[in-house]
Structure formats: C-alpha cells, structure tokens
PDB file of N, CA and C in Angstrom:
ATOM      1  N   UNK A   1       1.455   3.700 -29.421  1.00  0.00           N
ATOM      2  CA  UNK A   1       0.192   3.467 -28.748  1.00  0.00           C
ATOM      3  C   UNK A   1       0.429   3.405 -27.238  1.00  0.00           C
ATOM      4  N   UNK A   2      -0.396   4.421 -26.575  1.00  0.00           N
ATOM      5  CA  UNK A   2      -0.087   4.065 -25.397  1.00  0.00           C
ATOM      6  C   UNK A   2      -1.142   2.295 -24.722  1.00  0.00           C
ATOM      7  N   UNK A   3       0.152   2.229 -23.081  1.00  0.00           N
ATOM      8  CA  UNK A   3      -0.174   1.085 -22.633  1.00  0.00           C
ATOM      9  C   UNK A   3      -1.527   1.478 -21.564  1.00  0.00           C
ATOM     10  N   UNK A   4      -2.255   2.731 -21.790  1.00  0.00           N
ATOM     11  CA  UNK A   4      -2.965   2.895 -20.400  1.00  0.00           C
ATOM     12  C   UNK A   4      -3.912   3.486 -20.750  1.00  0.00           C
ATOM     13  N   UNK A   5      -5.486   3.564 -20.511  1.00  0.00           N
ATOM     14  CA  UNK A   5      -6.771   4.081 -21.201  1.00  0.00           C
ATOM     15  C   UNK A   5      -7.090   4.899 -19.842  1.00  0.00           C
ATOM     16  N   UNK A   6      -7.862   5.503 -20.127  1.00  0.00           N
ATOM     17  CA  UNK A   6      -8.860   6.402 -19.072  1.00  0.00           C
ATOM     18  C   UNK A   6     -10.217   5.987 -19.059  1.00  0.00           C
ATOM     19  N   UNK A   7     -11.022   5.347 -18.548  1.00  0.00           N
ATOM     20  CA  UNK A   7     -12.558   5.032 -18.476  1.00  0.00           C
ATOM     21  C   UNK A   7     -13.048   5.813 -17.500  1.00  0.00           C
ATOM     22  N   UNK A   8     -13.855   6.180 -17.780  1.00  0.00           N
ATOM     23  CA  UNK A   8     -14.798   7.212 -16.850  1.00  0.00           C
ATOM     24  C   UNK A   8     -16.305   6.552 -16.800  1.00  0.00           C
ATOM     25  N   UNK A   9     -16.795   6.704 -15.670  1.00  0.00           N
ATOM     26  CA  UNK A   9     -17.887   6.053 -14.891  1.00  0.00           C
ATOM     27  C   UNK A   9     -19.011   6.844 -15.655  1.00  0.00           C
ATOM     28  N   UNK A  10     -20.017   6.001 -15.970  1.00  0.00           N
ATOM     29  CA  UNK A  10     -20.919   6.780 -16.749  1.00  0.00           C
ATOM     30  C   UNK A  10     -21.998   7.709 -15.244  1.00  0.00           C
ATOM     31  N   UNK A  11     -22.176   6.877 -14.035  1.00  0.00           N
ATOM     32  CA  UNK A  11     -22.928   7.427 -12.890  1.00  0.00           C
ATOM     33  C   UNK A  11     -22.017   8.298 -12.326  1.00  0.00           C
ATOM     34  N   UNK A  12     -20.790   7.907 -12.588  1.00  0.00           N
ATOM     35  CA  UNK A  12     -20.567   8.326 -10.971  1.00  0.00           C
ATOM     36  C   UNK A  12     -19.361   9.819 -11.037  1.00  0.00           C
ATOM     37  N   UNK A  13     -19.301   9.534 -12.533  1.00  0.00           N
ATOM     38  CA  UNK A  13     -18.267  10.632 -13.158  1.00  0.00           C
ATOM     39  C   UNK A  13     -16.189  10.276 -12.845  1.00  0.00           C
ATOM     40  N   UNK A  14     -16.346   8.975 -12.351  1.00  0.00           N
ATOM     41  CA  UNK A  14     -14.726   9.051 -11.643  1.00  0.00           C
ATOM     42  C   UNK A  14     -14.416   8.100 -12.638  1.00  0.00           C
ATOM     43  N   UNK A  15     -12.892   8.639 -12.294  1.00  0.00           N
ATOM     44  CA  UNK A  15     -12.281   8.305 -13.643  1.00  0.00           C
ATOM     45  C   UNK A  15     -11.179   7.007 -13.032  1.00  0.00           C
ATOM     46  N   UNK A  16     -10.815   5.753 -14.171  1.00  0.00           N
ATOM     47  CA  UNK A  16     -10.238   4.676 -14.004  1.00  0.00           C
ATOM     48  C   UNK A  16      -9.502   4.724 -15.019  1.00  0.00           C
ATOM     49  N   UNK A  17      -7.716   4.698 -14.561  1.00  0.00           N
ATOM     50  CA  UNK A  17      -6.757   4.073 -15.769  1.00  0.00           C
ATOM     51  C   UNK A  17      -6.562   2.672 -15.923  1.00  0.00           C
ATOM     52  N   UNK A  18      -6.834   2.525 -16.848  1.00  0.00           N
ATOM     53  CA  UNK A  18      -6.693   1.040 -17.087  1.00  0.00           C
ATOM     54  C   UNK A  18      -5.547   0.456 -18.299  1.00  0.00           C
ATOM     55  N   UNK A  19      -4.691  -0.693 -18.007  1.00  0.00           N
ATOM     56  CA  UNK A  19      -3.936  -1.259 -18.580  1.00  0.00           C
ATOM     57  C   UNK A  19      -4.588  -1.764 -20.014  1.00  0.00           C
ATOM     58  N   UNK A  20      -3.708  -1.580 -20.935  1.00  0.00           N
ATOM     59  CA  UNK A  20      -4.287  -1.808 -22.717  1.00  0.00           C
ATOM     60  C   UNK A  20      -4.817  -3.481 -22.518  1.00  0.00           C
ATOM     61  N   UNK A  21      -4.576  -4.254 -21.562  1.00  0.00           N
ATOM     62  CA  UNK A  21      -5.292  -5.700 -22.096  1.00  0.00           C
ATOM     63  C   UNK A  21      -6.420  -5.825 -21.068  1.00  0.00           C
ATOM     64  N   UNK A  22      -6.844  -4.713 -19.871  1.00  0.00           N
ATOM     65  CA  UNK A  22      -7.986  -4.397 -19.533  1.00  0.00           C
ATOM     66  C   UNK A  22      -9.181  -3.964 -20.145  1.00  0.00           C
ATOM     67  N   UNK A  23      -8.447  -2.641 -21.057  1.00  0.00           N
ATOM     68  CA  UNK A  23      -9.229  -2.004 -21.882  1.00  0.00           C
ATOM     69  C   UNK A  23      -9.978  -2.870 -22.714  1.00  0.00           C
ATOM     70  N   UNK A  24      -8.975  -3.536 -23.390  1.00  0.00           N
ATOM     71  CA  UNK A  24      -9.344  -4.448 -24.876  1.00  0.00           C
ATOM     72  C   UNK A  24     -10.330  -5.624 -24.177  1.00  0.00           C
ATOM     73  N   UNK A  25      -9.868  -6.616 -23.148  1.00  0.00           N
ATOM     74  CA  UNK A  25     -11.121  -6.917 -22.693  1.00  0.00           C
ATOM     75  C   UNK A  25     -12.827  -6.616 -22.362  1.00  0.00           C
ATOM     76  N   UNK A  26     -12.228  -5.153 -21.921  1.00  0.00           N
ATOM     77  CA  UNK A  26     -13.674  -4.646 -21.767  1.00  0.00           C
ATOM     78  C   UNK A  26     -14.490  -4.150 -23.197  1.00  0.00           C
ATOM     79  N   UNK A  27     -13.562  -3.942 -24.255  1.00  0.00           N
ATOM     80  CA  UNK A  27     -14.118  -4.041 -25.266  1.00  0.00           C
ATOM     81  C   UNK A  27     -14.738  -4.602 -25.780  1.00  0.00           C
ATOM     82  N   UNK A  28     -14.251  -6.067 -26.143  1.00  0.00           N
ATOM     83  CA  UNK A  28     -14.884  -7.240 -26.747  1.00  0.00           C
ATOM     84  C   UNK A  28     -16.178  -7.485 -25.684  1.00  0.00           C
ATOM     85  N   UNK A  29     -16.270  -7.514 -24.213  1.00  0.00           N
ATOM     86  CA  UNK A  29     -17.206  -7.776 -23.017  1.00  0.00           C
ATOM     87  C   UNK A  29     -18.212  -6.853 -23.852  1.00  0.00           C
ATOM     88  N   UNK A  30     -18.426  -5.208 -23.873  1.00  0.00           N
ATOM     89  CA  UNK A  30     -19.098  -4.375 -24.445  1.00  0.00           C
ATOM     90  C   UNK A  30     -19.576  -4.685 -25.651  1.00  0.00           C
ATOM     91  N   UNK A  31     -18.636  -4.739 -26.577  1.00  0.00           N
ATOM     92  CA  UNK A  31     -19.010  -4.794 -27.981  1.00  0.00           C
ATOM     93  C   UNK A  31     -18.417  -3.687 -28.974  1.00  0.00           C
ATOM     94  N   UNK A  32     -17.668  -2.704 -28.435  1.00  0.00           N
ATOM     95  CA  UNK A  32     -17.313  -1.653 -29.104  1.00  0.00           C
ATOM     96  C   UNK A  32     -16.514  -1.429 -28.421  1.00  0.00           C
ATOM     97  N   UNK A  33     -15.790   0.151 -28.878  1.00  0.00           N
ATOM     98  CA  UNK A  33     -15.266   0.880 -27.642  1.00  0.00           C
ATOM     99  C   UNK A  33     -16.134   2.051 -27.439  1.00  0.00           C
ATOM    100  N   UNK A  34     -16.891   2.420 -28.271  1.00  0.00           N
ATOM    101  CA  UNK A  34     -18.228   3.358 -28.084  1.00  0.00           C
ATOM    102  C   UNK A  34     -18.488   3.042 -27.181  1.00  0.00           C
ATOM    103  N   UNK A  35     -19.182   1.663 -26.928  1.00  0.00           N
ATOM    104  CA  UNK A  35     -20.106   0.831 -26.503  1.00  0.00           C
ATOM    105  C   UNK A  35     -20.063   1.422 -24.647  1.00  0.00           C
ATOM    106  N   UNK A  36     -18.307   0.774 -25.059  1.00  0.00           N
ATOM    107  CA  UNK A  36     -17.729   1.024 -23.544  1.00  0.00           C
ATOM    108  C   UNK A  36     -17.471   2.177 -22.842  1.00  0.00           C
ATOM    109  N   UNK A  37     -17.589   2.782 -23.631  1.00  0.00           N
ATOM    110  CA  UNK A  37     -17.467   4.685 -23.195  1.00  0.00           C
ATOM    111  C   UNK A  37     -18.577   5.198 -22.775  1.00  0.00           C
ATOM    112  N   UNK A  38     -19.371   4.521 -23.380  1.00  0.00           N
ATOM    113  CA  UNK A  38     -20.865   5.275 -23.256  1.00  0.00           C
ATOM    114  C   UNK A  38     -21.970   4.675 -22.000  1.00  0.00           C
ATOM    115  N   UNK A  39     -21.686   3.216 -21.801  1.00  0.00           N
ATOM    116  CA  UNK A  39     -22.242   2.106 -20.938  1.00  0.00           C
ATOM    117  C   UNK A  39     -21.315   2.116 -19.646  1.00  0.00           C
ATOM    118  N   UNK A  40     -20.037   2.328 -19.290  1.00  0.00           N
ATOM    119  CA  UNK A  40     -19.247   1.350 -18.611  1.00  0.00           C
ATOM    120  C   UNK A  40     -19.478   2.014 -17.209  1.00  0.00           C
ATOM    121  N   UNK A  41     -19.421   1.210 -16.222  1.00  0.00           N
ATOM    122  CA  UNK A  41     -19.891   1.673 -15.443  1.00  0.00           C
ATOM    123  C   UNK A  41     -19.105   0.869 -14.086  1.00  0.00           C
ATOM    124  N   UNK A  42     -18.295   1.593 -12.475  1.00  0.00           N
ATOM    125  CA  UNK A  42     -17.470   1.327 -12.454  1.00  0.00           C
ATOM    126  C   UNK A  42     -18.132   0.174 -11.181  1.00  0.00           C
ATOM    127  N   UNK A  43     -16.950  -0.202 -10.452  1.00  0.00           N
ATOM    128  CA  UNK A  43     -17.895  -1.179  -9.154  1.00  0.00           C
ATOM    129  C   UNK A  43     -18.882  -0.511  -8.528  1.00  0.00           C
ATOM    130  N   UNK A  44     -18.096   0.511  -8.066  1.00  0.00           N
ATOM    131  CA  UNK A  44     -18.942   1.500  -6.464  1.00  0.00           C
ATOM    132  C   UNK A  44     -20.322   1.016  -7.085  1.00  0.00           C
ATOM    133  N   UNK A  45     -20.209   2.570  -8.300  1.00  0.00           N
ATOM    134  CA  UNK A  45     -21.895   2.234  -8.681  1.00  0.00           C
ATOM    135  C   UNK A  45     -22.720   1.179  -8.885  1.00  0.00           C
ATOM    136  N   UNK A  46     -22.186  -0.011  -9.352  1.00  0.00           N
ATOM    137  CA  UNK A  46     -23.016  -1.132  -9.800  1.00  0.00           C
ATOM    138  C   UNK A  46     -23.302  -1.924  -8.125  1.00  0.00           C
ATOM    139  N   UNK A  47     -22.477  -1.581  -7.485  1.00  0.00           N
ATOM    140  CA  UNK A  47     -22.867  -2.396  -6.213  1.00  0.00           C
ATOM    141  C   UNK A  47     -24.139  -1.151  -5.776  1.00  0.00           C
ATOM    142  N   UNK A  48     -23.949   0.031  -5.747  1.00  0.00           N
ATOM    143  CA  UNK A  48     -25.218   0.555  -5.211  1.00  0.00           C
ATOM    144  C   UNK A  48     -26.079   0.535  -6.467  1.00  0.00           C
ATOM    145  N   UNK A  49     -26.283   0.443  -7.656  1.00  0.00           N
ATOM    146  CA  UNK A  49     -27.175   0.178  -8.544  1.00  0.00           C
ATOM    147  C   UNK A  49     -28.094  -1.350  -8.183  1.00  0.00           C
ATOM    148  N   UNK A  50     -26.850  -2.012  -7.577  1.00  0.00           N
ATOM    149  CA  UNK A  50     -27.781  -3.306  -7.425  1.00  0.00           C
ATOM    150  C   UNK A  50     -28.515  -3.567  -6.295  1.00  0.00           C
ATOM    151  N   UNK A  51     -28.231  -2.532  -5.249  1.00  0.00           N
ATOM    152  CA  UNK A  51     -28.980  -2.635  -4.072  1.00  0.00           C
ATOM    153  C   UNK A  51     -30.158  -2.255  -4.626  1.00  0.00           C
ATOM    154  N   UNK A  52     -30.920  -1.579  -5.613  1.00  0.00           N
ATOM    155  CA  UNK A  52     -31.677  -0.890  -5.758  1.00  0.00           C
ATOM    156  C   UNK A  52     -31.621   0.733  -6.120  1.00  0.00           C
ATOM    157  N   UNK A  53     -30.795   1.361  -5.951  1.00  0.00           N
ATOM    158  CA  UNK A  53     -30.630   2.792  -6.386  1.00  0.00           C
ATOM    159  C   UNK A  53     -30.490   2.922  -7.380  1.00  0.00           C
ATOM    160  N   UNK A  54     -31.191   4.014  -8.113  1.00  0.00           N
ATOM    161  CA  UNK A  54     -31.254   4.526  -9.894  1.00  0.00           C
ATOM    162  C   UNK A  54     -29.606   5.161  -9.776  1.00  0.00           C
ATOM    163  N   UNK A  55     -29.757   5.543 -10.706  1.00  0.00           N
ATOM    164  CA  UNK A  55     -28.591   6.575 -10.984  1.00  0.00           C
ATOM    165  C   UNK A  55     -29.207   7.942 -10.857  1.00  0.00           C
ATOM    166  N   UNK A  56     -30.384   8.477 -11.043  1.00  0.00           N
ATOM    167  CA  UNK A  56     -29.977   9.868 -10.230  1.00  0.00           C
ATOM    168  C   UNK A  56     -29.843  10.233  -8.343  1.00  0.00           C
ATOM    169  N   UNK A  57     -30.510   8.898  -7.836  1.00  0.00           N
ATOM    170  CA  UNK A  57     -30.452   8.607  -6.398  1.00  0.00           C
ATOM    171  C   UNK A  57     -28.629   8.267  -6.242  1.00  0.00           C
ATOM    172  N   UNK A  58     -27.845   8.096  -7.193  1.00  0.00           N
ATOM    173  CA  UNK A  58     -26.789   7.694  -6.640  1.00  0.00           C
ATOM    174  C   UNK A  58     -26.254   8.608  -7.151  1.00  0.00           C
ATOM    175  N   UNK A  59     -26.231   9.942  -7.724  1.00  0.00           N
ATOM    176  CA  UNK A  59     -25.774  10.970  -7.901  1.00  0.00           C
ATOM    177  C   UNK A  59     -26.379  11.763  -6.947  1.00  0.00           C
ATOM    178  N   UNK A  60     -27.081  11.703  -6.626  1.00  0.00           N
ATOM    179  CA  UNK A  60     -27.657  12.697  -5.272  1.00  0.00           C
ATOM    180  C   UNK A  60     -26.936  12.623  -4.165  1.00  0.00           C
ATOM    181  N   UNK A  61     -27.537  10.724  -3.642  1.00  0.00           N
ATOM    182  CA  UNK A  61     -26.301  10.641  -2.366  1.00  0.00           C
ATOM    183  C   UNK A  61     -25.070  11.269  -2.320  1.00  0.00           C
ATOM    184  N   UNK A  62     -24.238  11.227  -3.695  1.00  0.00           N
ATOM    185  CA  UNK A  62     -22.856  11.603  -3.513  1.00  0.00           C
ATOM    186  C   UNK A  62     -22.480  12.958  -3.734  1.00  0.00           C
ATOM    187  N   UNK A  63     -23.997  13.709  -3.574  1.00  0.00           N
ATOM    188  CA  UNK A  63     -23.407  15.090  -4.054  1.00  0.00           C
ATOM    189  C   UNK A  63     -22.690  15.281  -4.758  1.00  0.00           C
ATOM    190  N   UNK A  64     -23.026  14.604  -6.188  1.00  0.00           N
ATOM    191  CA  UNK A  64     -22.025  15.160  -7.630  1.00  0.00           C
ATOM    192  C   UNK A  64     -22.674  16.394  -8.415  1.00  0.00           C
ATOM    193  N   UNK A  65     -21.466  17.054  -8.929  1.00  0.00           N
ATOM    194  CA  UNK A  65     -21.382  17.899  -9.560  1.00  0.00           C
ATOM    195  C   UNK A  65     -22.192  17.621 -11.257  1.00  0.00           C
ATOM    196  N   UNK A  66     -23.726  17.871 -11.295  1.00  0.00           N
ATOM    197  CA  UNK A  66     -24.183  17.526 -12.615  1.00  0.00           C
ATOM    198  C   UNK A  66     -23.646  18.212 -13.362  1.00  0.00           C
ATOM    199  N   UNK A  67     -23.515  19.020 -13.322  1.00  0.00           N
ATOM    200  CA  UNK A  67     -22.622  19.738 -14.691  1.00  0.00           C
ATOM    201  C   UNK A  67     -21.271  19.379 -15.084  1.00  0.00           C
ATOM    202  N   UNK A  68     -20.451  18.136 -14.590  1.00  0.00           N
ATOM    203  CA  UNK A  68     -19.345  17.395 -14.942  1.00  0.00           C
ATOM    204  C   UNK A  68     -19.337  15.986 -14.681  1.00  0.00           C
ATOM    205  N   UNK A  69     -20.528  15.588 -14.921  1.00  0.00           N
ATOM    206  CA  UNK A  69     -20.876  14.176 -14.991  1.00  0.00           C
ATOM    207  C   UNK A  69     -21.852  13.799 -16.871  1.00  0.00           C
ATOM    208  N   UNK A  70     -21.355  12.505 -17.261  1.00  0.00           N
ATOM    209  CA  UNK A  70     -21.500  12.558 -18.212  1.00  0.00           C
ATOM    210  C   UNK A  70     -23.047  12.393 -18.537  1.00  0.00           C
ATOM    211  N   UNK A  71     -23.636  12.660 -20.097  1.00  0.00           N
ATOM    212  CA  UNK A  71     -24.732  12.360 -20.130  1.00  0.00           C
ATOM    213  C   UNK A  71     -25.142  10.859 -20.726  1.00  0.00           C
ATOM    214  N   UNK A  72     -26.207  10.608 -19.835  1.00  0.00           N
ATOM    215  CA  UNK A  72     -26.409   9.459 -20.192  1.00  0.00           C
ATOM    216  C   UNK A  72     -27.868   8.896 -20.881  1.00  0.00           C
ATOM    217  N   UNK A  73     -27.710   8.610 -22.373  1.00  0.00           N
ATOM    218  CA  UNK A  73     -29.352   8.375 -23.091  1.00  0.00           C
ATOM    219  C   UNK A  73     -29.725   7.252 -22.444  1.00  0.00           C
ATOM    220  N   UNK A  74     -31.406   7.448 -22.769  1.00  0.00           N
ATOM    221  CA  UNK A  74     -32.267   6.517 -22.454  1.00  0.00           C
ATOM    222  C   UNK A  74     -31.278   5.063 -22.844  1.00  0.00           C
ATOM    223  N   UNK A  75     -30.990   4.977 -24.186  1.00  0.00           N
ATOM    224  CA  UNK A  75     -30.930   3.504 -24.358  1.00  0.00           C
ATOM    225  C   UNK A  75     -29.503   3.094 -23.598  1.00  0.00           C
ATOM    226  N   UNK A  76     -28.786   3.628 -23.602  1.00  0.00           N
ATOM    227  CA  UNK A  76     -27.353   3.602 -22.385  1.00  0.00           C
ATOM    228  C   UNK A  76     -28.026   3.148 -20.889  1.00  0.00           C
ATOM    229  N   UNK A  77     -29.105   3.746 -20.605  1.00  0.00           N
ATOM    230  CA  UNK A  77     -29.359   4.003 -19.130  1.00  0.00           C
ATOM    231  C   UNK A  77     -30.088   2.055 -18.905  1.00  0.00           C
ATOM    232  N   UNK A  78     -30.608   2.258 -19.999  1.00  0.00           N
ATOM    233  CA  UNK A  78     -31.881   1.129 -20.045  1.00  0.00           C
ATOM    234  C   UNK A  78     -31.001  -0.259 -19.868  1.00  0.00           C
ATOM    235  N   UNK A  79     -29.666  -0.276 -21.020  1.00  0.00           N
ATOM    236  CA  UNK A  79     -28.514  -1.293 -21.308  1.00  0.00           C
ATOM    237  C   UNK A  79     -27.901  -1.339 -19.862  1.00  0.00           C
ATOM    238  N   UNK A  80     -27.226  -0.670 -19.483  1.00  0.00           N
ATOM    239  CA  UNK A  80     -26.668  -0.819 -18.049  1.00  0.00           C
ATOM    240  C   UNK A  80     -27.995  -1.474 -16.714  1.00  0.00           C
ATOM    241  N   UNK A  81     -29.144  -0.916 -16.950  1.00  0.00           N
ATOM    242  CA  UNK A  81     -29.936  -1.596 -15.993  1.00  0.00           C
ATOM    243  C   UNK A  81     -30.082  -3.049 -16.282  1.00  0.00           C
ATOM    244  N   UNK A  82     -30.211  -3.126 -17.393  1.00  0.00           N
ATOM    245  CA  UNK A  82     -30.887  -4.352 -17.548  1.00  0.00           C
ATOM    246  C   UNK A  82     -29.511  -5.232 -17.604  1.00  0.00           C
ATOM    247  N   UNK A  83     -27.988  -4.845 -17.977  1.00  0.00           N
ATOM    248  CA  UNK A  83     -27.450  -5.776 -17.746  1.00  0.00           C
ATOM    249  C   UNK A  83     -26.893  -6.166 -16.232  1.00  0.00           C
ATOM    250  N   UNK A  84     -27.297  -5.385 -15.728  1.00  0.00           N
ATOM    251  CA  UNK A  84     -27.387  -5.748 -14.012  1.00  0.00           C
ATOM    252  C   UNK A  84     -28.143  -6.525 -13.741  1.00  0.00           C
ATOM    253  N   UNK A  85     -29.431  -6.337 -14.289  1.00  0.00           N
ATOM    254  CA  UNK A  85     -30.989  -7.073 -13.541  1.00  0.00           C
ATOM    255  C   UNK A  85     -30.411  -8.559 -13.603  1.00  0.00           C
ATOM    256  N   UNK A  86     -29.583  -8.651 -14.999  1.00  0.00           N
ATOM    257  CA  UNK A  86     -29.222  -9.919 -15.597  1.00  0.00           C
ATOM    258  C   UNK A  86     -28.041 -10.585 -14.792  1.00  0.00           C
ATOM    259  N   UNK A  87     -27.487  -9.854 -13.916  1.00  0.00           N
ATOM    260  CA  UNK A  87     -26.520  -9.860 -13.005  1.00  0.00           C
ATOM    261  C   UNK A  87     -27.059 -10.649 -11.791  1.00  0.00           C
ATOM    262  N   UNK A  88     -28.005 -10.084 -11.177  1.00  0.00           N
ATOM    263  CA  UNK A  88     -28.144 -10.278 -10.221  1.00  0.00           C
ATOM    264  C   UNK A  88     -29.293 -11.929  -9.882  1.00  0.00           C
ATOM    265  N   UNK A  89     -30.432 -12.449 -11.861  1.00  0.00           N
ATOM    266  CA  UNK A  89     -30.806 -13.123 -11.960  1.00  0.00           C
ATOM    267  C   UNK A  89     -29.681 -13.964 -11.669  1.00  0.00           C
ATOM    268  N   UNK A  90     -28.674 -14.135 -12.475  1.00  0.00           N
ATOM    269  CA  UNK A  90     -27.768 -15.145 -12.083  1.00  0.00           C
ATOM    270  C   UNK A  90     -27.014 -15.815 -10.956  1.00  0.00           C
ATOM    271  N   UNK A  91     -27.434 -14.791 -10.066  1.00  0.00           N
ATOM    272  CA  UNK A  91     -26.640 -15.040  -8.821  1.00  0.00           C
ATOM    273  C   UNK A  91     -27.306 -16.485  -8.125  1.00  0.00           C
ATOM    274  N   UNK A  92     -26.256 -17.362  -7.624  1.00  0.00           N
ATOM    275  CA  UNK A  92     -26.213 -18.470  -6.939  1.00  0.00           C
ATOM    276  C   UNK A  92     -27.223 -17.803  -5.891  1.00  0.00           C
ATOM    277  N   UNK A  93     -28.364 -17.933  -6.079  1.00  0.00           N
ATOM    278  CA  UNK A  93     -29.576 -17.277  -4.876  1.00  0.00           C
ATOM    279  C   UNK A  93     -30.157 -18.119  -4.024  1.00  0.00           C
ATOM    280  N   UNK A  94     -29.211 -19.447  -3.928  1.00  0.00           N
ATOM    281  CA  UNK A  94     -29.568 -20.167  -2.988  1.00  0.00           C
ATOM    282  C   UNK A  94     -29.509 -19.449  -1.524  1.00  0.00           C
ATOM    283  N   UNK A  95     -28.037 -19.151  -1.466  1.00  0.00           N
ATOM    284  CA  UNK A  95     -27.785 -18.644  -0.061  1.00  0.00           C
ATOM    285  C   UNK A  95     -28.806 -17.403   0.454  1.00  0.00           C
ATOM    286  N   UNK A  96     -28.859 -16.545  -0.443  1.00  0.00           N
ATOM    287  CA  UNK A  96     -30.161 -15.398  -0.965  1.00  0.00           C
ATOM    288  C   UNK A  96     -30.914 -15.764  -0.371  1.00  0.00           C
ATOM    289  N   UNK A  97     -32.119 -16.877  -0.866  1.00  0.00           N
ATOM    290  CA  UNK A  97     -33.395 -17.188  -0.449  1.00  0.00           C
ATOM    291  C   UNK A  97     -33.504 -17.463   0.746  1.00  0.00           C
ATOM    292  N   UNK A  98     -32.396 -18.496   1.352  1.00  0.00           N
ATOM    293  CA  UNK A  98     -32.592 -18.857   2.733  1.00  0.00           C
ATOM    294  C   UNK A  98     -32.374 -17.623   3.574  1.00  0.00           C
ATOM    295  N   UNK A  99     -31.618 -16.552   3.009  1.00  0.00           N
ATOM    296  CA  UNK A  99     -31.453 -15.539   4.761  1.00  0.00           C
ATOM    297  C   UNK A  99     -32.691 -14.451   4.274  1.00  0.00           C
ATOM    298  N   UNK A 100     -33.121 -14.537   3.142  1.00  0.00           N
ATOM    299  CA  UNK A 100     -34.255 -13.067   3.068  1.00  0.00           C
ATOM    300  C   UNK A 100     -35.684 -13.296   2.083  1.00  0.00           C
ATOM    301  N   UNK A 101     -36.733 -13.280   2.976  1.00  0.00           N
ATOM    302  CA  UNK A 101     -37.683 -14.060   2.012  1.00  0.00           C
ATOM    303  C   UNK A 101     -37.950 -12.684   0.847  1.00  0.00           C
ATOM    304  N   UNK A 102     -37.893 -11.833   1.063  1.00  0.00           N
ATOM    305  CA  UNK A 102     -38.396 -10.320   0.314  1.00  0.00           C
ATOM    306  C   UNK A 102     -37.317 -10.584  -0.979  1.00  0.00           C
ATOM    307  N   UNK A 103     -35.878 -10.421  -0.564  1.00  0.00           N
ATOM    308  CA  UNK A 103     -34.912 -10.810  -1.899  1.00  0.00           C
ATOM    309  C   UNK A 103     -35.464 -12.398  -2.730  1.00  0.00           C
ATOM    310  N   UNK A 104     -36.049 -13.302  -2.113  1.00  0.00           N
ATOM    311  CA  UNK A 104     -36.350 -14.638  -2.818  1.00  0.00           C
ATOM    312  C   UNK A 104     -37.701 -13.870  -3.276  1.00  0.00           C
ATOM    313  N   UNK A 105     -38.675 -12.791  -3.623  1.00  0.00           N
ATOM    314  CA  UNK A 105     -39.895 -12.943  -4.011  1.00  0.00           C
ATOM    315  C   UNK A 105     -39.413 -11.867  -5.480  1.00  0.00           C
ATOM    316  N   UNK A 106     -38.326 -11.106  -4.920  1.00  0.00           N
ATOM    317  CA  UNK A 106     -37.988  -9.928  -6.185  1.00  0.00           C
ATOM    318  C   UNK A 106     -37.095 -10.991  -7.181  1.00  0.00           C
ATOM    319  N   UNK A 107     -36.310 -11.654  -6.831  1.00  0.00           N
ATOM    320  CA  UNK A 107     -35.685 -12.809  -7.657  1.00  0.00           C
ATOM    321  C   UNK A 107     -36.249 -13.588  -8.235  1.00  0.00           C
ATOM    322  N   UNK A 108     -37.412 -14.212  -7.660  1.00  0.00           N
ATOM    323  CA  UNK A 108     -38.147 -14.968  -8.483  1.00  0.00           C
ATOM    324  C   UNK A 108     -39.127 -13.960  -9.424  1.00  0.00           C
ATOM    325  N   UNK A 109     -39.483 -12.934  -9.096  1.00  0.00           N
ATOM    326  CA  UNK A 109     -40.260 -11.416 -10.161  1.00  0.00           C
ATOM    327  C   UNK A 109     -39.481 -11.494 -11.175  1.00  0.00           C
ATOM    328  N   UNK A 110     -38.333 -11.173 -11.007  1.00  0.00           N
ATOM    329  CA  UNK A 110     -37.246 -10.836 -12.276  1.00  0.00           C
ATOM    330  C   UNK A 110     -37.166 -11.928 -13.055  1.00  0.00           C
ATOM    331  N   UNK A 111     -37.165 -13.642 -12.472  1.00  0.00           N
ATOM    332  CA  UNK A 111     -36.955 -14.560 -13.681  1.00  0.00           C
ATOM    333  C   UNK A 111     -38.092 -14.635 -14.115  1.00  0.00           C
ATOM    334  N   UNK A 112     -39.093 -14.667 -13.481  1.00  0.00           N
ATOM    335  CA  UNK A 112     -40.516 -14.514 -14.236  1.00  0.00           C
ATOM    336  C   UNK A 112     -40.827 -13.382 -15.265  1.00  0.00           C
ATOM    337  N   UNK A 113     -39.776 -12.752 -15.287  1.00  0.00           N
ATOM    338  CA  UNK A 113     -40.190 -11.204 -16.476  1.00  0.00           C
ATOM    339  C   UNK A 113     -38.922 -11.581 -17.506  1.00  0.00           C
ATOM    340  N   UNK A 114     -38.088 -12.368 -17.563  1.00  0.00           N
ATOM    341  CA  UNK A 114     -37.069 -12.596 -18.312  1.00  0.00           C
ATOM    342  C   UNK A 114     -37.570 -13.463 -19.424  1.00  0.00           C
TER     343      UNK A 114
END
C-alpha cells in the first residue's frame, strides 16, 4: 500500500499529495473516500469560495482549462457550499461584527436560515 494519495481539487482542478494518515483523516472528516473525491476541495478555493465567489466565477478568474477540470453534480456542488456557509456561521464573529457592519447583517442572515 502506498504511503501517499493524490487529491484533486474539485474547483480548481490542482492536484495535492497527501500522506496515508492525511488521507484517512480526511476520510472519516468526509464520510467516504467517494465522498472525498468527489467533495474535497482545496484551501485556495475555499478561501475564495468564502469571500463569496461560486465556483464557476473562480474558474473563470483563473482561466482554467474546462475541459480538464472535474465535473461537479448538483448535490456535490450544493454539499461543499453549504459546508462552508456552516464554516463561516461558526466563526468567532465577534471581531467580524465590530470592523464590518455589512459582514454582521449577512452573518446574522445565515444563522437566521440555519
């Protein structure tokens, strides 16, 4: 068995080797290894996913190659958003609220829809 996996970015198409007790973590985190193949998704993107950019806006910016980027279903697309949204509810938004009233009105939107 090898000690080293390949994960590939479901947005962004780039590819990550990862150590076998990385992998297996991100497994159990996922729920599968389907799960994780099909969902996983790497920093870059999730930091510009969380500013607000979809994933085809963040395939645009970067001028990727659609025809070697993976496909991604509705319910994949929907799972990765929403486990961000869930990301970003959690955030210690104290510091948040005090420097930006616009981020304190979308933060409080999102726990109100949760």
């Amino acid at each position: 068995m090898s000690n080293y996996f390949k994960l590939t970015c479901n947005v962004t198409g780039r590819d990550l080797t990862v150590h076998n007790d990385y992998f297996q973590k991100k497994i159990v985190e996922y729920g599968s290894e389907e799960l994780l193949r099909t969902r996983y998704v790497c920093k870059y993107a999730k930091n510009l996913l969380k500013k607000g950019y979809d994933i085809q806006e963040i395939r645009n910016m970067l001028k990727l190659d659609k025809t070697k980027l993976p496909k991604i279903s509705k319910d994949d697309m929907n799972a990765i958003t929403k486990s961000l949204a869930s990301t970003i509810i959690n955030l210690d938004n104290f510091s948040i609220k005090k420097s930006d009233p616009d981020v304190e009105i979308l933060i409080n939107n999102l726990i109100s829809q949760k």
